[in-house]
Protein backbone atom coordinates (compact mmCIF):
# COMPACT_ATOMS: atom_id res chain seq x y z
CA UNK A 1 97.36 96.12 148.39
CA UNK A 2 94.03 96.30 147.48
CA UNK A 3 94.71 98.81 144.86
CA UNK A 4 97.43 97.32 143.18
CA UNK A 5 94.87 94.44 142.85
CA UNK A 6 92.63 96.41 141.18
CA UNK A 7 95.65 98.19 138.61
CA UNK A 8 96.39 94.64 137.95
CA UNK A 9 92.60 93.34 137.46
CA UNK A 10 92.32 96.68 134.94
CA UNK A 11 95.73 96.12 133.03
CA UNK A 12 94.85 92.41 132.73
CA UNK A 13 91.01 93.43 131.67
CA UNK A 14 92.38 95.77 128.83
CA UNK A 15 94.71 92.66 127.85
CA UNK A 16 91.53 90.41 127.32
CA UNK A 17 89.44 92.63 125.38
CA UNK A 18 92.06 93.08 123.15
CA UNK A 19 92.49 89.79 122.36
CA UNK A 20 88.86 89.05 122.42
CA UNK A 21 88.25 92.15 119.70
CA UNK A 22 91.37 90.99 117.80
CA UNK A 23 92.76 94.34 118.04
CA UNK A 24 95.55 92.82 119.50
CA UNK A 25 96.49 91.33 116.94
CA UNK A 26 95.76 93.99 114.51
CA UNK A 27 98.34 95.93 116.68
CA UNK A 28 101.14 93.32 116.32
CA UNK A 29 100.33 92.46 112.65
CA UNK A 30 101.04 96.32 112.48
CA UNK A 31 103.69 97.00 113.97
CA UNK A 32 105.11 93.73 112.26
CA UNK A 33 104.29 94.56 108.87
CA UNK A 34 105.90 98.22 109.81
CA UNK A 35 109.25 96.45 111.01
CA UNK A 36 109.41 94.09 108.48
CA UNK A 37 109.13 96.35 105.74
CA UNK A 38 111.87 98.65 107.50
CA UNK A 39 114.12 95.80 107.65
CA UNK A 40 113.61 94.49 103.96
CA UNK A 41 114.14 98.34 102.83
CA UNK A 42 117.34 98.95 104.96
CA UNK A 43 118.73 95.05 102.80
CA UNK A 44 117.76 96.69 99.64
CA UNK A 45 119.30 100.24 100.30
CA UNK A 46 122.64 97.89 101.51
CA UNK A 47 122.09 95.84 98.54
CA UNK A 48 122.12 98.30 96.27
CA UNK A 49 124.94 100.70 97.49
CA UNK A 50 127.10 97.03 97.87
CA UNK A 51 126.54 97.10 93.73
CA UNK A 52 127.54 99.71 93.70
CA UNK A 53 130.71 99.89 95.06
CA UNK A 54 131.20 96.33 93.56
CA UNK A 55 131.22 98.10 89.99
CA UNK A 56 133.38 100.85 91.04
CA UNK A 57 135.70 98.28 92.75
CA UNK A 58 135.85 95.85 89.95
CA UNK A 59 135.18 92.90 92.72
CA UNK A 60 133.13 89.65 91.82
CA UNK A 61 129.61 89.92 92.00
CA UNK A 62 127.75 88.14 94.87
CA UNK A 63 123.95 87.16 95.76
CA UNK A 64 124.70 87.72 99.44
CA UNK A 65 123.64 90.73 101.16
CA UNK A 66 126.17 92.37 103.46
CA UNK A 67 129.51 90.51 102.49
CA UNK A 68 130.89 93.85 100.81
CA UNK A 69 129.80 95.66 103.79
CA UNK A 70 131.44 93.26 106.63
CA UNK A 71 134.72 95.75 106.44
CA UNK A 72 132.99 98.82 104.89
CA UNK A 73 130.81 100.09 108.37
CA UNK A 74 134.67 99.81 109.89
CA UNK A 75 136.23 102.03 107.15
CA UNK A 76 137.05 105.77 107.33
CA UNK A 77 134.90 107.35 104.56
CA UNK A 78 131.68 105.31 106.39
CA UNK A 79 132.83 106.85 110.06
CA UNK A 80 132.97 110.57 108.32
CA UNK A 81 129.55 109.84 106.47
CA UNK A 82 128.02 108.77 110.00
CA UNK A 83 130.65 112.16 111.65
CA UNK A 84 128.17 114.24 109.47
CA UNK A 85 125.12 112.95 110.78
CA UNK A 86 125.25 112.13 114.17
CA UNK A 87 125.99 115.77 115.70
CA UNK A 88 126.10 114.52 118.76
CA UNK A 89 129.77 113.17 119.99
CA UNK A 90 128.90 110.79 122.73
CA UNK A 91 126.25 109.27 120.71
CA UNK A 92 128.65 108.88 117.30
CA UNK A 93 131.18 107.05 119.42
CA UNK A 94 128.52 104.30 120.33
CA UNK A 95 127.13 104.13 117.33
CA UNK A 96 130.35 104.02 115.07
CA UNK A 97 131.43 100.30 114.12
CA UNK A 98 128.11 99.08 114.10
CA UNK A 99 126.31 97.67 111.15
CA UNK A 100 124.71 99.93 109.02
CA UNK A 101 121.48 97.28 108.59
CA UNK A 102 121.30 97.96 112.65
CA UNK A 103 121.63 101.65 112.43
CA UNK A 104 119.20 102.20 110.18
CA UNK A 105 116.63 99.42 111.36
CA UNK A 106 117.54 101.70 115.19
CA UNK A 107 116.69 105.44 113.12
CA UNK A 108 113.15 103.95 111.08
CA UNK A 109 111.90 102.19 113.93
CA UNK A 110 112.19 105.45 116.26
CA UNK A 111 110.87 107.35 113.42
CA UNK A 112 107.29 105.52 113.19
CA UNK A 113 106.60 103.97 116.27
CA UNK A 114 105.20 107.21 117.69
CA UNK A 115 103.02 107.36 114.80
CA UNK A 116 102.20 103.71 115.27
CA UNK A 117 101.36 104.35 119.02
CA UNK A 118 99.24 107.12 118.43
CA UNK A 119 97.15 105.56 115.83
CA UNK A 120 96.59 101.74 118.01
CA UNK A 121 96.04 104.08 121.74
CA UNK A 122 94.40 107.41 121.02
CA UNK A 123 90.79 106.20 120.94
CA UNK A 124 91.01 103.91 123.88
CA UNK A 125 89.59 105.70 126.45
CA UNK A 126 87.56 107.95 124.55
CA UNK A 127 85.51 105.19 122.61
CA UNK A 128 85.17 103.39 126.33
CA UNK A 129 83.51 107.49 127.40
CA UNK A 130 81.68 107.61 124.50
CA UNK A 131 80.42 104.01 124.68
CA UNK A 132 79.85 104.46 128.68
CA UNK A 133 81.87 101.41 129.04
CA UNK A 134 83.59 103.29 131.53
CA UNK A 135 80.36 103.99 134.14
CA UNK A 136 80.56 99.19 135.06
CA UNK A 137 84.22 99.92 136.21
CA UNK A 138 83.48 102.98 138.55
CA UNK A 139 81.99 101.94 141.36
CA UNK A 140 84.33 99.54 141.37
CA UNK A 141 87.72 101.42 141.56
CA UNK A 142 88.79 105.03 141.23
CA UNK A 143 89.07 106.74 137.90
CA UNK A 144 92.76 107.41 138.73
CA UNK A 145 93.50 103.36 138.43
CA UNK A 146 91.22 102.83 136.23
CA UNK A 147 93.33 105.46 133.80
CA UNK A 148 96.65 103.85 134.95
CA UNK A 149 95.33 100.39 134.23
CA UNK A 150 94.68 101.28 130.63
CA UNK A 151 97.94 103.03 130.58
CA UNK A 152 99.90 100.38 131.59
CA UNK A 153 97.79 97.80 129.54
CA UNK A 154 98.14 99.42 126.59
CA UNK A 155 102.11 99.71 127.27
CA UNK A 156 101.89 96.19 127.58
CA UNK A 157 100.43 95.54 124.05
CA UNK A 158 102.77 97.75 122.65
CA UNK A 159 105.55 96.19 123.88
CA UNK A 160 104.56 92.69 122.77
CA UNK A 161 103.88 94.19 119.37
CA UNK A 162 107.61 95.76 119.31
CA UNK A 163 109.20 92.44 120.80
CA UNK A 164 107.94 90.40 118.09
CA UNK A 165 108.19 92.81 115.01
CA UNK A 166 111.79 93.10 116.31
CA UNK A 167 112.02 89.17 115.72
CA UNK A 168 110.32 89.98 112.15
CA UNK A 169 112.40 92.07 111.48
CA UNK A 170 115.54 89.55 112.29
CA UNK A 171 114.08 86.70 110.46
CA UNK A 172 114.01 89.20 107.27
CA UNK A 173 117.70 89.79 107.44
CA UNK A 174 118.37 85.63 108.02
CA UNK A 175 116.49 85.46 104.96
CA UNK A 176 118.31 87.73 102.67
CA UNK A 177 121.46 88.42 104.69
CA UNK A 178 124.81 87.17 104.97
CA UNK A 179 125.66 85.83 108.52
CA UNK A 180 122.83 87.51 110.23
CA UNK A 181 123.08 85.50 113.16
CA UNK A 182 122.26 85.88 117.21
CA UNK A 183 124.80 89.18 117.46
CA UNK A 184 121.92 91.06 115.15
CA UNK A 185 119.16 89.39 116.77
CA UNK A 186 120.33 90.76 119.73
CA UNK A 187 120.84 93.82 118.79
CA UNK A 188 117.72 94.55 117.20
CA UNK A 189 115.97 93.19 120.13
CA UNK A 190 117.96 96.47 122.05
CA UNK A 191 116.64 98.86 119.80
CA UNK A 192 112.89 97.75 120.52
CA UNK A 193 113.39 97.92 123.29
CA UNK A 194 114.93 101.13 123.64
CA UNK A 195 112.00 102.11 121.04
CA UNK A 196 109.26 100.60 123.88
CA UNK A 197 110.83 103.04 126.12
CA UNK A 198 110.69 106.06 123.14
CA UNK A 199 107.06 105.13 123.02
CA UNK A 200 106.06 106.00 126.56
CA UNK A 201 105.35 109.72 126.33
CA UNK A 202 103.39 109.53 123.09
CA UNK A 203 101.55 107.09 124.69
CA UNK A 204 100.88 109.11 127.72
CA UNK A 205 100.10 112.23 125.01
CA UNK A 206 97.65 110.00 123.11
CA UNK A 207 95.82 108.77 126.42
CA UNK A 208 96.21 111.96 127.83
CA UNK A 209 94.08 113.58 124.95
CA UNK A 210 91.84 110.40 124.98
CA UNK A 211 90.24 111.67 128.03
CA UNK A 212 89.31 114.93 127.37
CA UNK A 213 86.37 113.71 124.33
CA UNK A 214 84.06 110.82 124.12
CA UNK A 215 85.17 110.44 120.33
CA UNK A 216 87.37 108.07 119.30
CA UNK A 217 88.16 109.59 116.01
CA UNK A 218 88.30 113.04 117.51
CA UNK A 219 90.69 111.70 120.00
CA UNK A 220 92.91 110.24 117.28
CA UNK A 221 92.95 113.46 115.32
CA UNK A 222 93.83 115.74 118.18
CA UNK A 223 97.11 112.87 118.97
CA UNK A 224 97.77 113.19 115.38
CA UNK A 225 97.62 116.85 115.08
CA UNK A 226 100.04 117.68 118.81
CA UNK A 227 102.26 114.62 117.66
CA UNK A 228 102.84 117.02 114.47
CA UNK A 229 103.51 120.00 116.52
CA UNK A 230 105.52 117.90 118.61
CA UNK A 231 108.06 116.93 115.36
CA UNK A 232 107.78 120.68 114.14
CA UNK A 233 109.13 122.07 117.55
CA UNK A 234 111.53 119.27 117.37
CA UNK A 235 112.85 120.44 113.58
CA UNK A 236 112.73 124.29 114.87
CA UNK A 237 114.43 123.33 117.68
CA UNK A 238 117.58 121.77 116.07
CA UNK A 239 117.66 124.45 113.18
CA UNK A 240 117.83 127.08 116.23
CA UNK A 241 120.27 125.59 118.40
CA UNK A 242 122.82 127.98 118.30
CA UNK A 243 120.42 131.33 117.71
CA UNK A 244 120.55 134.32 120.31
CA UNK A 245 117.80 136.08 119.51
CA UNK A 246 114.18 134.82 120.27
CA UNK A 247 114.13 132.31 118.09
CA UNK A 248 116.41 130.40 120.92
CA UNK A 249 112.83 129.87 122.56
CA UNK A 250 112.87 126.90 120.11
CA UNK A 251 115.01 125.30 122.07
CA UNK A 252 113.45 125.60 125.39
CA UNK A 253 110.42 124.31 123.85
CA UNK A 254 112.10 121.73 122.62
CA UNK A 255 113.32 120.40 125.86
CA UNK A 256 109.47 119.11 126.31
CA UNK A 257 109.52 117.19 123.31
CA UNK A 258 110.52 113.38 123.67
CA UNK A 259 112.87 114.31 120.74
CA UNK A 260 115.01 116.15 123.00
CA UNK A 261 116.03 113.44 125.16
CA UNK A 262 116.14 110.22 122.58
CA UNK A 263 119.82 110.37 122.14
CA UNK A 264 120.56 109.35 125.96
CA UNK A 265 118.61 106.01 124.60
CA UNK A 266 120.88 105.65 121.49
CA UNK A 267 123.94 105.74 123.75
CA UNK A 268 125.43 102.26 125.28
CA UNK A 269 126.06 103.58 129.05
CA UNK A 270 123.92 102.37 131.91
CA UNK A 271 123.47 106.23 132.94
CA UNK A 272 122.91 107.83 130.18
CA UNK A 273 119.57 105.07 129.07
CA UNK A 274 119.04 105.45 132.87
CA UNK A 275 118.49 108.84 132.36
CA UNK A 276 117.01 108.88 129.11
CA UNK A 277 114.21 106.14 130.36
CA UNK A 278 113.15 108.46 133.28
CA UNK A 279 113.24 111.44 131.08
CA UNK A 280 110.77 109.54 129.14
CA UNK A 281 108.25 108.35 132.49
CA UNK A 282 108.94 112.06 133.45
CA UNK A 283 107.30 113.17 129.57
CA UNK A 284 104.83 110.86 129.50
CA UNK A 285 103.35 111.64 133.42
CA UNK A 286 103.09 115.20 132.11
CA UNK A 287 101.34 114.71 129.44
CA UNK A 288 99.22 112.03 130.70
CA UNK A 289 98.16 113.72 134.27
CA UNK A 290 96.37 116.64 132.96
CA UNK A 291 94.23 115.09 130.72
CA UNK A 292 93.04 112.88 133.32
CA UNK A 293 92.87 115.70 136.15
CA UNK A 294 89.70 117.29 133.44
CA UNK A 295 88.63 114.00 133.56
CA UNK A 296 88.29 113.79 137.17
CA UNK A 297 86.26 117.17 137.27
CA UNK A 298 84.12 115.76 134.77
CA UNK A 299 81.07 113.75 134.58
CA UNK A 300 80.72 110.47 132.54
């Protein structure tokens, strides 16, 4: 009991220096300004393709956003398009009938919240080494809770940051959509959350690398530079899929990327995001644990 206490007084302590250094809300503004933008580009790219076919239709012109595109994410030619991109089955037969301002809000918002989440949580610990911040918390719990409280802390930012850029991002489409109403709210709301979940192992890769230098901007590099590698065994991965030769090593690589596993969180099924969340908590412990087991072995 005692130690949960402590997790909790750590977590809570990362919370309040956060808000009392305004990086809190640095991080939100962020990841705001991040989901906003996505969700005003996604309107345009709708906009603009709805002009489109209003020309080549001859229909009558309209201000609105998205009352062209009410029947055309339920037509054939949009289900091939979407056929040709999603490869996988399972996932194209959750995804198909949705609205295409929700699909692509769902494919930008997985795309840079890893990069967000690297950039707000790579220098946490090491600036905190570096600073000797660290050396007033160790007498007074372990280094293995004091490493899980800023974990979990900094999951809890993160997730506060994704909850309310996801309500950004809902107000932009009110604004410039037509009918945009609680369905898409809701929706969005799923994909940051499914997103939150996304973010776990690059959190744990970014923390994990955090404790092996007392450099903040060394740290941040180094989370930059694997998250890279990370996407480029992703790519190779995919391109290889079907290969027989060595180059299907790709693909066993690839199974340790978090890329590997995000389509269980794009499907609708209880099981398959049940799966797809611990897949992620499994990802994120390994990368996370060995950076911290140096850290152990090491004095501050």
């Amino acid at each position: 009991m005692t130690s949960l206490f402590q997790l909790w007084r750590i977590t809570c302590y990362e919370w309040f220096t956060a808000m009392r250094s305004r990086r809190a809300v640095v991080v939100v503004l962020l990841f705001m300004a991040a989901s906003v933008c996505t969700m005003n580009f996604c309107i345009n790219a709708l906009q603009k393709m709805e002009q489109e076919l209003t020309k080549v239709l001859e229909l009558p012109e309209t201000e609105q956003v998205g009352v062209v595109s009410k029947t055309l994410w339920q037509s054939k030619p949009f289900r091939r398009m979407m056929r040709h991109i999603v490869y996988n089955k399972d996932v194209y037969n959750d995804l198909v009938g949705r609205h295409p301002v929700e699909l692509m809000y769902a494919w930008l918002v997985f795309f840079y919240t890893p990069l967000l989440v690297v950039l707000v949580s790579a220098n946490r610990i090491a600036d905190e080494l570096g600073s000797g911040a660290c050396r007033y918390v160790a007498f007074r719990c372990s280094r293995s809770l004091w490493s899980a409280g800023k974990y979990f802390g900094q999951a809890a930012i993160i997730a506060v940051a994704l909850m309310l850029s996801g309500i950004g991002a809902w107000v932009m489409a009110s604004i410039r959509m037509h009918e945009a109403g609680w369905p898409l709210l809701i929706a969005i709301t799923g994909w940051s959350m499914r997103s939150l979940i996304y973010a776990l192992p690059f959190l744990g890769l970014s923390l994990g690398l955090s404790h092996l230098t007392r450099s903040g901007s060394k740290a941040t590099i180094f989370a930059i530079m694997t998250l890279a590698l990370c996407f480029l065994i992703e790519a190779l991965a995919v391109v290889f899929r079907n290969a027989n030769d060595w180059k299907a090593l790709f693909s066993y690589a690839g199974v340790f990327t978090p890329a590997a596993h995000k389509f269980f969180l794009w499907r609708s099924t209880p099981l398959s995001l049940a799966v797809g969340t611990l897949w992620m908590i499994t990802l994120s412990l390994c990368y996370l644990i060995p950076g911290h087991l140096i850290f152990k072995k090491r004095d501050m």
